[in-house]
Protein backbone atom coordinates (compact mmCIF):
# COMPACT_ATOMS: atom_id res chain seq x y z
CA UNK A 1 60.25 -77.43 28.74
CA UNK A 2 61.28 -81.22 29.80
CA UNK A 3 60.40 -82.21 32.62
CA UNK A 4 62.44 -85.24 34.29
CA UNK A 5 60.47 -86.64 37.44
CA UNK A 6 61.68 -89.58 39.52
CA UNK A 7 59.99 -92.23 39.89
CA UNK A 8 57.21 -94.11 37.21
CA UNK A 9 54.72 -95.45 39.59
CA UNK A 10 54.45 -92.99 42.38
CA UNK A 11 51.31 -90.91 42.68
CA UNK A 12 53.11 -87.27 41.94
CA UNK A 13 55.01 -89.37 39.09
CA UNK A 14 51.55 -90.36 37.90
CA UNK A 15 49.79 -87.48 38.23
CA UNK A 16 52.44 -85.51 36.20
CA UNK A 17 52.64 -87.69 33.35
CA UNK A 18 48.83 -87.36 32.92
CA UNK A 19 48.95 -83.66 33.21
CA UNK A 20 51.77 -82.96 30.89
CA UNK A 21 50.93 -80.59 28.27
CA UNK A 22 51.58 -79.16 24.56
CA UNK A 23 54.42 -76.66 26.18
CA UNK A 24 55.78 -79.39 28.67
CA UNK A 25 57.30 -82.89 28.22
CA UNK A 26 57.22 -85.02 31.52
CA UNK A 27 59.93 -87.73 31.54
CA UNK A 28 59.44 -90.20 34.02
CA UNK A 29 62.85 -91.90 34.82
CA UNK A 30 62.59 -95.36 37.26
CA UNK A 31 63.78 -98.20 37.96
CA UNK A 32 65.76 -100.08 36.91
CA UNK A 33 67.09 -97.31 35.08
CA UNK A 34 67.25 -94.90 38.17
CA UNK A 35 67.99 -96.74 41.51
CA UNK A 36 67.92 -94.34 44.33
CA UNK A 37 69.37 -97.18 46.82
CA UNK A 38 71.99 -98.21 44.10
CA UNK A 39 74.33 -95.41 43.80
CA UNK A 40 75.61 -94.43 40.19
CA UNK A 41 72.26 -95.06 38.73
CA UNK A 42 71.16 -91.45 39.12
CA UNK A 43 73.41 -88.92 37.33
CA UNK A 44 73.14 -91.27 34.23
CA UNK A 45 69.58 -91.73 34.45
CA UNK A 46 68.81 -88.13 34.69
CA UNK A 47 71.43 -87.21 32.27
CA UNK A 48 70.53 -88.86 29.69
CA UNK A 49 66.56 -87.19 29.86
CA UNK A 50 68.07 -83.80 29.34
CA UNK A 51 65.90 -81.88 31.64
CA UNK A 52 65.38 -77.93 31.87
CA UNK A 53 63.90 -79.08 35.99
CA UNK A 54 63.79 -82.32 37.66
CA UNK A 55 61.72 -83.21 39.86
CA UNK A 56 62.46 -85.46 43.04
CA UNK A 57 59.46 -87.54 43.51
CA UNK A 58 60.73 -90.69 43.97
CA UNK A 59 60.62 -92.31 47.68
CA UNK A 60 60.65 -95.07 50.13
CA UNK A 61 57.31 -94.18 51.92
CA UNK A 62 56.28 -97.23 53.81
CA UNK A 63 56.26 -95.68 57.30
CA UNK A 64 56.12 -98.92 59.35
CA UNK A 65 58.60 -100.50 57.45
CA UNK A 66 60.81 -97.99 57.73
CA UNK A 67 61.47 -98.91 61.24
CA UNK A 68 62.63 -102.10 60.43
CA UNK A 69 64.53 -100.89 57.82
CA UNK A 70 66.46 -97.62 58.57
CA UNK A 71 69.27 -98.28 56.24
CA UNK A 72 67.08 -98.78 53.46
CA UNK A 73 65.31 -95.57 54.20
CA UNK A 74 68.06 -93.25 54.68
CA UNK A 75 69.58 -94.69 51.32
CA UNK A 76 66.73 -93.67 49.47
CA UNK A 77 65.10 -90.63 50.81
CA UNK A 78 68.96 -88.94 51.78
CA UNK A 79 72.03 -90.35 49.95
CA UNK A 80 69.22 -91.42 46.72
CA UNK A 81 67.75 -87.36 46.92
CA UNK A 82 70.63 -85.57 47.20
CA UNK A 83 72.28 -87.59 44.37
CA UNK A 84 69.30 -86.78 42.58
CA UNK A 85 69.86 -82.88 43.22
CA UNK A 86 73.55 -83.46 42.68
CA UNK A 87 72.56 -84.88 39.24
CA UNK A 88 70.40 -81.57 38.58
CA UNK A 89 73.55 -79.17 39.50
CA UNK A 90 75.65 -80.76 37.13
CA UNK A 91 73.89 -80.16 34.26
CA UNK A 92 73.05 -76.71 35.75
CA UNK A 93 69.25 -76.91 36.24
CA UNK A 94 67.27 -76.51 39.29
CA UNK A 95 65.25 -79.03 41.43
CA UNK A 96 61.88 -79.63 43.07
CA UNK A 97 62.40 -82.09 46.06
CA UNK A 98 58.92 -83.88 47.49
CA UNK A 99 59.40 -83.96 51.74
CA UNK A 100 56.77 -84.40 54.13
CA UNK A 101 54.85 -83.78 57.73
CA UNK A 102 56.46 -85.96 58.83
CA UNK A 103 59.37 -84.01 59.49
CA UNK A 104 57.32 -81.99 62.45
CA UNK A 105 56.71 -83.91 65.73
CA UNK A 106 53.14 -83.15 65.62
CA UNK A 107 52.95 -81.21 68.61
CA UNK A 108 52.09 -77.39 67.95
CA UNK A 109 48.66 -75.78 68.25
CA UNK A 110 48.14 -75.00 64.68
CA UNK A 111 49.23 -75.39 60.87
CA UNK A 112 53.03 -75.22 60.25
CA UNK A 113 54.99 -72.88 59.27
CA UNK A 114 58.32 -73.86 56.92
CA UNK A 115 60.15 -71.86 59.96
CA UNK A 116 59.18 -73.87 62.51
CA UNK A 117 61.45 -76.19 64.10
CA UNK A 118 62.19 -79.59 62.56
CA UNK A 119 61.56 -82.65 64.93
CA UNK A 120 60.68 -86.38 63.29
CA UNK A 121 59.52 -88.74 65.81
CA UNK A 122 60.04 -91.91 63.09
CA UNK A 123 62.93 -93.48 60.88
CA UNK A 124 60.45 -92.07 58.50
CA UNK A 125 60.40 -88.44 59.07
CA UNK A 126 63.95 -88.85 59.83
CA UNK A 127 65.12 -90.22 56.61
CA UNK A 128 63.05 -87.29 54.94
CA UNK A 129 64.38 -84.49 56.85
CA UNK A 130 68.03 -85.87 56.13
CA UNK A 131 66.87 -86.16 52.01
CA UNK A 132 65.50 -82.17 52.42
CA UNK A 133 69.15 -81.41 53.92
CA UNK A 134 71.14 -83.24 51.04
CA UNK A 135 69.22 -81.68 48.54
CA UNK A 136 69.59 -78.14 50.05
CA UNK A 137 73.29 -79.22 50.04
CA UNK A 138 73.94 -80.50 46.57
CA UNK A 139 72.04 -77.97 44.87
CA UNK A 140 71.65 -74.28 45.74
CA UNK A 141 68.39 -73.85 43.12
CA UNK A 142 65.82 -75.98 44.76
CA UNK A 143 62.67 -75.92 46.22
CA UNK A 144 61.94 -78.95 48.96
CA UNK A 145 58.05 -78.96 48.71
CA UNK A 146 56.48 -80.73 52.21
CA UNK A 147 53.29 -82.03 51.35
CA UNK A 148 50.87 -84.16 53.20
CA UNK A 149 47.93 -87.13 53.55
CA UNK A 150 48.08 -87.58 49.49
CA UNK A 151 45.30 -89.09 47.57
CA UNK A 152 44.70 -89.65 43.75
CA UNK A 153 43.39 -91.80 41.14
CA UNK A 154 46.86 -93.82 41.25
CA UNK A 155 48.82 -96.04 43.72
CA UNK A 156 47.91 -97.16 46.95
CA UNK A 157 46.33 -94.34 49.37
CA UNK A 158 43.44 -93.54 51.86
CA UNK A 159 40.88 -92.73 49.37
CA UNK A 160 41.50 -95.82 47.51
CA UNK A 161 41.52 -97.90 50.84
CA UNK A 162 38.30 -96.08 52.32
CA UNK A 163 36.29 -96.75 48.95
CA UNK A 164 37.31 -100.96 49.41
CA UNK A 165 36.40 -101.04 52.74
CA UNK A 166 32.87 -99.39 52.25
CA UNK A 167 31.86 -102.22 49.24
CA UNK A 168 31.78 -104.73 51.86
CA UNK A 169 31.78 -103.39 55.23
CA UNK A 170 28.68 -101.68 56.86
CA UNK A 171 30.42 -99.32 59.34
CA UNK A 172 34.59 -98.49 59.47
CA UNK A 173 36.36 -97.43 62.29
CA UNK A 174 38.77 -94.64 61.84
CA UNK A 175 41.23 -92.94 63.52
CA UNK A 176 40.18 -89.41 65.02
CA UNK A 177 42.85 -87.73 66.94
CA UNK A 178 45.29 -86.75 64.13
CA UNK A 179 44.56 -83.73 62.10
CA UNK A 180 46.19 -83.27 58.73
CA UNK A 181 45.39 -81.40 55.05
CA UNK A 182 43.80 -84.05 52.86
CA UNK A 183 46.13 -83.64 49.68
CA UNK A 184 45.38 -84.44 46.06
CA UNK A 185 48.05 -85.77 44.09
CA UNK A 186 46.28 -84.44 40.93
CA UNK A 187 46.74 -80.61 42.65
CA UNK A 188 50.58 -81.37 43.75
CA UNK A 189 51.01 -82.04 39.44
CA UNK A 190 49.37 -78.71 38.65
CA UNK A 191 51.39 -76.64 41.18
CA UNK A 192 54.44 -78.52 39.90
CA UNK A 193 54.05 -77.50 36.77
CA UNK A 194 52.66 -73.91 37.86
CA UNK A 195 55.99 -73.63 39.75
CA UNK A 196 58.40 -75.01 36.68
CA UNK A 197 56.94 -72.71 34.52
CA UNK A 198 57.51 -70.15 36.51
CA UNK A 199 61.31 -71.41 37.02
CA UNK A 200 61.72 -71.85 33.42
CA UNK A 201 60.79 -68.61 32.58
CA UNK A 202 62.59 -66.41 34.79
CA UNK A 203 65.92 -67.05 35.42
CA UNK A 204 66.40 -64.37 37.81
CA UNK A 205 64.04 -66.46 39.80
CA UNK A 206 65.76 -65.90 43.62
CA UNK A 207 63.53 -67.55 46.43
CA UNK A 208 64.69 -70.86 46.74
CA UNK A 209 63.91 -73.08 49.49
CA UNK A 210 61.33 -74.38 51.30
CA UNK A 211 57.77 -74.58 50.77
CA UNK A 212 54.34 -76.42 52.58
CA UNK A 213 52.18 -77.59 49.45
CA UNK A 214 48.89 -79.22 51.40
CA UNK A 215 45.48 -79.17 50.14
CA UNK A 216 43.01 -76.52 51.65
CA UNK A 217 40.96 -77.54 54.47
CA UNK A 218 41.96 -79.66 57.57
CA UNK A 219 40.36 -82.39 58.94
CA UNK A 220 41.03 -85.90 60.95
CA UNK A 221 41.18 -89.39 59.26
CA UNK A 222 37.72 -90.01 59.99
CA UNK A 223 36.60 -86.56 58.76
CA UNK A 224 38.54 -87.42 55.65
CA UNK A 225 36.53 -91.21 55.36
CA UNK A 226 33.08 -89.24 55.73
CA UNK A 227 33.68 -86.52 53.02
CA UNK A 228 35.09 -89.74 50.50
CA UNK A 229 32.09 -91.90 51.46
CA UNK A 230 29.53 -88.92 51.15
CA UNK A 231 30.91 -88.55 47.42
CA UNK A 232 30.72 -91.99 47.00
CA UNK A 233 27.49 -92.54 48.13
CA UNK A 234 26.12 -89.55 45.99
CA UNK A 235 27.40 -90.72 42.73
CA UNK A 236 25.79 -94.18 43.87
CA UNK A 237 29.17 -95.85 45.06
CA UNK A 238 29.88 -97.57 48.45
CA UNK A 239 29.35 -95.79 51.26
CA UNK A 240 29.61 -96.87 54.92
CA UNK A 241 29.18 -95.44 58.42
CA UNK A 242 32.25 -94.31 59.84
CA UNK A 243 33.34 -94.95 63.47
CA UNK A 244 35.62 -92.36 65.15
CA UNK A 245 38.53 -94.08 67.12
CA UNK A 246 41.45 -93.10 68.80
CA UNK A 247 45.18 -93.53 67.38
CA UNK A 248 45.95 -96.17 70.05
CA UNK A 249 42.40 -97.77 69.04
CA UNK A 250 44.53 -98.54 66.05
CA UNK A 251 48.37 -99.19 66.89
CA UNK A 252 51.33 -99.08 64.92
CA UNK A 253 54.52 -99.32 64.35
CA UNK A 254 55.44 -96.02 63.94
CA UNK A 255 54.06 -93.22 65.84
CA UNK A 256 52.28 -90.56 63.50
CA UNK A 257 52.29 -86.57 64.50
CA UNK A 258 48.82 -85.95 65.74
CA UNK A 259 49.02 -82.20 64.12
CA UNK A 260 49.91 -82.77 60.39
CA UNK A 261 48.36 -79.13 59.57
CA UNK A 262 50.73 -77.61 57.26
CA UNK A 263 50.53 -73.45 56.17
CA UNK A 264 50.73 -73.18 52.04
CA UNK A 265 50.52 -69.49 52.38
CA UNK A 266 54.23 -69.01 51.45
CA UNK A 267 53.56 -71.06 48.15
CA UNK A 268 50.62 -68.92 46.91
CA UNK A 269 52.00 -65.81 47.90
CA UNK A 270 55.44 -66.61 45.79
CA UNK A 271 53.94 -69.17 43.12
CA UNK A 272 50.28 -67.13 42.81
CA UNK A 273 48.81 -70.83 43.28
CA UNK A 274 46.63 -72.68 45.96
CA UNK A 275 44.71 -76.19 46.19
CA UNK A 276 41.33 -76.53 45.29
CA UNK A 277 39.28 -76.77 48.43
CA UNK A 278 38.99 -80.63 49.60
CA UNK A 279 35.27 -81.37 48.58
CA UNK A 280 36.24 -80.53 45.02
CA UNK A 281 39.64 -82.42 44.61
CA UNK A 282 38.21 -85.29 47.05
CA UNK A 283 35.16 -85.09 44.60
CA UNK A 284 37.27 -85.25 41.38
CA UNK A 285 39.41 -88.08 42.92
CA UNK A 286 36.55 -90.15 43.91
CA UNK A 287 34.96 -89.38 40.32
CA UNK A 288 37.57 -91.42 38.73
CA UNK A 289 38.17 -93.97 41.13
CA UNK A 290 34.34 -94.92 40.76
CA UNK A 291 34.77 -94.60 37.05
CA UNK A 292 37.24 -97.47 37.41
């Protein structure tokens, strides 16, 4: 099976390439070759990796920024996705489309369901919701997975910034009013590829859609910082006291849903797959990042 994912740098992109395997080639496609804000760069990109399923991955994801650049935004994560799932129809194979949280407003009294009602309260959220919309549009064999808080080995991310912040600081203040599920991008690989094979093999395959894909167990930010820093500290890395604060303790640009919770029960009762509970991915993600 080829796999074509958008995107070279991005922690899905990364994680995917590392867990490739024997049965499974993972094509990373980027720029410049694949442009999502430059239009015609996509259908020849992705063409020419002759995939069996692509795989959306690709984003603009800085959520401040975003505000100060809608147009950018909406080129990438609407027009640039649903050319990407436009690209994937033509050649007849299906896609899987990354979205977010950030499409809820943050307001209900538990996890999320994929029924609930849609309601972005940022150019972020907005732009996503759009991309999830164009890719529904352009291709009628996808599934738009909504993840959450991801974390991994690769990019820039929480864990990564947490770890920093501990090797010189003695106590960090962290946000404690927004509630999410932590999410490893080492687990959203292995689903990926749990849910392609899956795709690949049955072409009767029906229940298209969407899907929550969140790690398992919820927490706040500064819940998140102590279980990182505990790791840390016990396989003798930095560790620092942590400091609950509240969101406007910490102000930003863009607002952030205070309820990120997100229900995966949909995905393991179709795909037979769930995350890892959070002390063992957190643990494995530290692991590596202290190996570095």
């Amino acid at each position: 099976m080829r796999l074509a994912v958008t995107g070279r740098e991005g922690q899905v992109a990364a994680s995917l390439l590392e867990a490739g395997r024997e049965d499974v080639k993972v094509i990373a496609i980027g720029r410049p070759q694949l442009d999502l804000a430059r239009r015609g760069t996509v259908i020849e990109a992705i063409t020419a990796a002759k995939p069996d399923i692509v795989v959306s991955a690709a984003a603009y994801t800085a959520v401040d920024q975003a505000e100060d650049e809608p147009e950018l935004a909406f080129a990438v994560n609407a027009a640039g996705a649903g050319e990407v799932a436009q690209a994937a129809a033509r050649l007849g194979v299906p896609v899987i489309h990354l979205s977010t949280d950030y499409v809820f407003d943050g307001t209900k009294d538990g996890p999320y369901l994929e029924t609930d009602a849609t309601a972005p309260i940022g150019v972020y959220g907005a732009s996503k919701l759009a991309g999830e919309q164009a890719v529904a549009s352009a291709n009628s064999r996808h599934l738009i997975l909504r993840t959450a808080w991801v974390y991994s080995p690769f990019g820039k991310n929480f864990a990564k910034t947490m770890l920093r912040l501990a090797s010189d600081r003695d106590e960090i203040p962290v946000v404690a009013d927004q509630w999410g599920n932590p999410t490893s991008a080492l687990d959203i690989a292995d689903a990926i590829l749990h849910a392609a094979a899956r795709l690949h093999r049955n072409e009767d395959f029906a229940a298209w859609g969407i899907y929550h894909l969140a790690g398992t167990g919820e927490t706040n930010w500064s819940g998140f910082a102590r279980h990182i820093l505990d790791i840390s500290g016990g396989l003798g890395g930095p560790s620092a006291r942590v400091r609950d604060i509240a969101a406007t303790d910490y102000p930003t640009k863009a607002r952030r849903p205070v309820n990120s919770r997100l229900s995966s029960a949909k995905f393991a009762s179709v795909f037979g797959w769930s995350a890892p509970v959070l002390q063992k991915s957190a643990r494995e993600v530290v692991r590596r990042l202290l190996s570095r």
